[in-house]
C-alpha atoms as a PDB file:
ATOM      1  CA  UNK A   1      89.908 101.561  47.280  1.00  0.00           C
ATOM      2  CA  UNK A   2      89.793  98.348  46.037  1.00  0.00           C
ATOM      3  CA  UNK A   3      89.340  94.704  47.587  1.00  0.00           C
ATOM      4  CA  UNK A   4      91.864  91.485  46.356  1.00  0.00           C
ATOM      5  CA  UNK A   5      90.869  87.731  46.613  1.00  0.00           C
ATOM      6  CA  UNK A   6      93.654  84.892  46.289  1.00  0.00           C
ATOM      7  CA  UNK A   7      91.585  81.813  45.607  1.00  0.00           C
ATOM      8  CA  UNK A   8      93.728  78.586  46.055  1.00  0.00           C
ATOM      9  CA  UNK A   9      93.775  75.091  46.368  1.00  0.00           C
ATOM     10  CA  UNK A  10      94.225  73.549  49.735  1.00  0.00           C
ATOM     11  CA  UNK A  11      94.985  70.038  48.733  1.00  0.00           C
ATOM     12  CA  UNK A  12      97.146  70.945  45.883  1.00  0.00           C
ATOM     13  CA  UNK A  13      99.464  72.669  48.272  1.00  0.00           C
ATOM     14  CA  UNK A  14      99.106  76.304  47.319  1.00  0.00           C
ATOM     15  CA  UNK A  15      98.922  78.201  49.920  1.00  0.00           C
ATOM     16  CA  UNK A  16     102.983  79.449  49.493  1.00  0.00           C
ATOM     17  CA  UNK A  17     101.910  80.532  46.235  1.00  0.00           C
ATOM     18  CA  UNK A  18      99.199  82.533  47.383  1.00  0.00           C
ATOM     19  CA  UNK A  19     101.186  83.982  50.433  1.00  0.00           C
ATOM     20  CA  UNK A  20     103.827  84.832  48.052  1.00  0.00           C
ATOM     21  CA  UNK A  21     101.406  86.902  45.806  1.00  0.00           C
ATOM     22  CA  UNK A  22      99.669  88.290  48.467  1.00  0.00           C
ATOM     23  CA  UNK A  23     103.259  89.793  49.732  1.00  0.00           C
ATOM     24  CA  UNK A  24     103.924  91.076  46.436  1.00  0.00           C
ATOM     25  CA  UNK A  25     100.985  92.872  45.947  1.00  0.00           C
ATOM     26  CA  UNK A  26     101.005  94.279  49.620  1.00  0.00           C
ATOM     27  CA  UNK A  27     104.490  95.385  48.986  1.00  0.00           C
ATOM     28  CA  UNK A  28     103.700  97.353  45.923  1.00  0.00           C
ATOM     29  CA  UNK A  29      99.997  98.524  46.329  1.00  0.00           C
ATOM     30  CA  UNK A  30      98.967  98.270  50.064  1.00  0.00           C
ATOM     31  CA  UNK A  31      97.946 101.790  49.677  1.00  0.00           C
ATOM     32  CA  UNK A  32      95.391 101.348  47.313  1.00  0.00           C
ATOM     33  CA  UNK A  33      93.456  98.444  48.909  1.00  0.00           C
ATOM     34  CA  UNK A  34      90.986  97.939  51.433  1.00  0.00           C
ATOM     35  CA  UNK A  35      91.207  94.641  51.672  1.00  0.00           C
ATOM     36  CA  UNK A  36      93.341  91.161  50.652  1.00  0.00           C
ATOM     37  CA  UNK A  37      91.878  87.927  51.058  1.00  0.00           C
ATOM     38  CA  UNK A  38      93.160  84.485  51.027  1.00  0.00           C
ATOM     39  CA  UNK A  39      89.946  82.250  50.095  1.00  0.00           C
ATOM     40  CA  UNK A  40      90.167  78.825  50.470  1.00  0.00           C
ATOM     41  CA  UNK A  41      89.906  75.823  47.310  1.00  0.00           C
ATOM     42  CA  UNK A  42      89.868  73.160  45.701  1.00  0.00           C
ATOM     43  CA  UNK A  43      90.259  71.312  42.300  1.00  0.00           C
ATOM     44  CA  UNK A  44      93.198  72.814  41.540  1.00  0.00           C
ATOM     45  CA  UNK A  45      92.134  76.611  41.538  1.00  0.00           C
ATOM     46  CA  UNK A  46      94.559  79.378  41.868  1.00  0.00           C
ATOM     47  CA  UNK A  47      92.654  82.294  41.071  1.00  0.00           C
ATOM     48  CA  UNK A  48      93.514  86.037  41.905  1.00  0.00           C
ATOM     49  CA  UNK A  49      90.213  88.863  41.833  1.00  0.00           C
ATOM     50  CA  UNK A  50      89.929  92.125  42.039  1.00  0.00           C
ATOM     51  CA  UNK A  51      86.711  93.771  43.029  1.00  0.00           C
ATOM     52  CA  UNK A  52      85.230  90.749  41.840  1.00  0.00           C
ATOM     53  CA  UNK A  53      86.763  90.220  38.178  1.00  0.00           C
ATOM     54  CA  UNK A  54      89.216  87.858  37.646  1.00  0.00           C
ATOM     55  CA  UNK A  55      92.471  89.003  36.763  1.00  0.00           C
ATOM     56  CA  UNK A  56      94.431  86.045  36.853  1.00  0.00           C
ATOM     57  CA  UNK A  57      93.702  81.935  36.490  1.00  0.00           C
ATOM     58  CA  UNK A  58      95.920  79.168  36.533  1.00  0.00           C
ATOM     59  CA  UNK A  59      93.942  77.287  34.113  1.00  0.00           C
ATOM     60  CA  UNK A  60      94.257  80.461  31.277  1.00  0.00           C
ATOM     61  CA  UNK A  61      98.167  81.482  32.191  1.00  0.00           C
ATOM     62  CA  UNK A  62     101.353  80.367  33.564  1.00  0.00           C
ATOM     63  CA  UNK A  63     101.803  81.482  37.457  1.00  0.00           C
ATOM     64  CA  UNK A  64     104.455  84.690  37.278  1.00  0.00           C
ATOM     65  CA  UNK A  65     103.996  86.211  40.522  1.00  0.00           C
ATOM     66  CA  UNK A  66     105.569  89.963  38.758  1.00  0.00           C
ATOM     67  CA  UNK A  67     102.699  89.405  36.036  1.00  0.00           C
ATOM     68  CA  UNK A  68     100.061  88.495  38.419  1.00  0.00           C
ATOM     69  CA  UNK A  69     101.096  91.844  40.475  1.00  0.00           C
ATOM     70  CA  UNK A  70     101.030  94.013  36.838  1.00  0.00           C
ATOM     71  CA  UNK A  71      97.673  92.462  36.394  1.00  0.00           C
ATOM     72  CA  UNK A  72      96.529  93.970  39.738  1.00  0.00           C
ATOM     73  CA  UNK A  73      98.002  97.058  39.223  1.00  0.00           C
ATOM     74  CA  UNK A  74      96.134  98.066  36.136  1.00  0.00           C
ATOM     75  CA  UNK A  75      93.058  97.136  37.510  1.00  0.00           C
ATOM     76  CA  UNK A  76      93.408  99.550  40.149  1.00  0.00           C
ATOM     77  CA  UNK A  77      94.105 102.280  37.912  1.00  0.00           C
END
């Protein structure tokens, strides 16, 4: 079992973003997790962990909430 962090930016407004991914993943691997987190930014940070490695941030790709949930996936398996 694994553990997910959302890291996003308060000021930046994206906290939809991150309740929208965290709904997607839930929706497709709830079973595998222990845990989802929503972790609270700044500077622009949307960042999405798993077990502590990064698999997805803003500042390398464009936000695709199906990619993001991929992205989880594999690192799960």
């Amino acid at each position: 079992m694994s553990t997910v962090e959302i890291e996003y930016c308060v000021p930046c407004g994206f906290r939809d973003r991150a309740l929208d991914v965290q709904r997607a993943i839930l929706g497709g691997l709830e079973e595998h997790l222990d845990r989802i987190a929503l972790v609270t930014g700044d500077h622009g940070v949307f960042r999405v962990s798993v077990d502590g490695e990064t698999v997805f941030d803003k500042a390398d790709d464009e936000f695709d909430v199906d990619e993001i949930v991929r992205s989880v996936r594999a690192k799960l398996r």
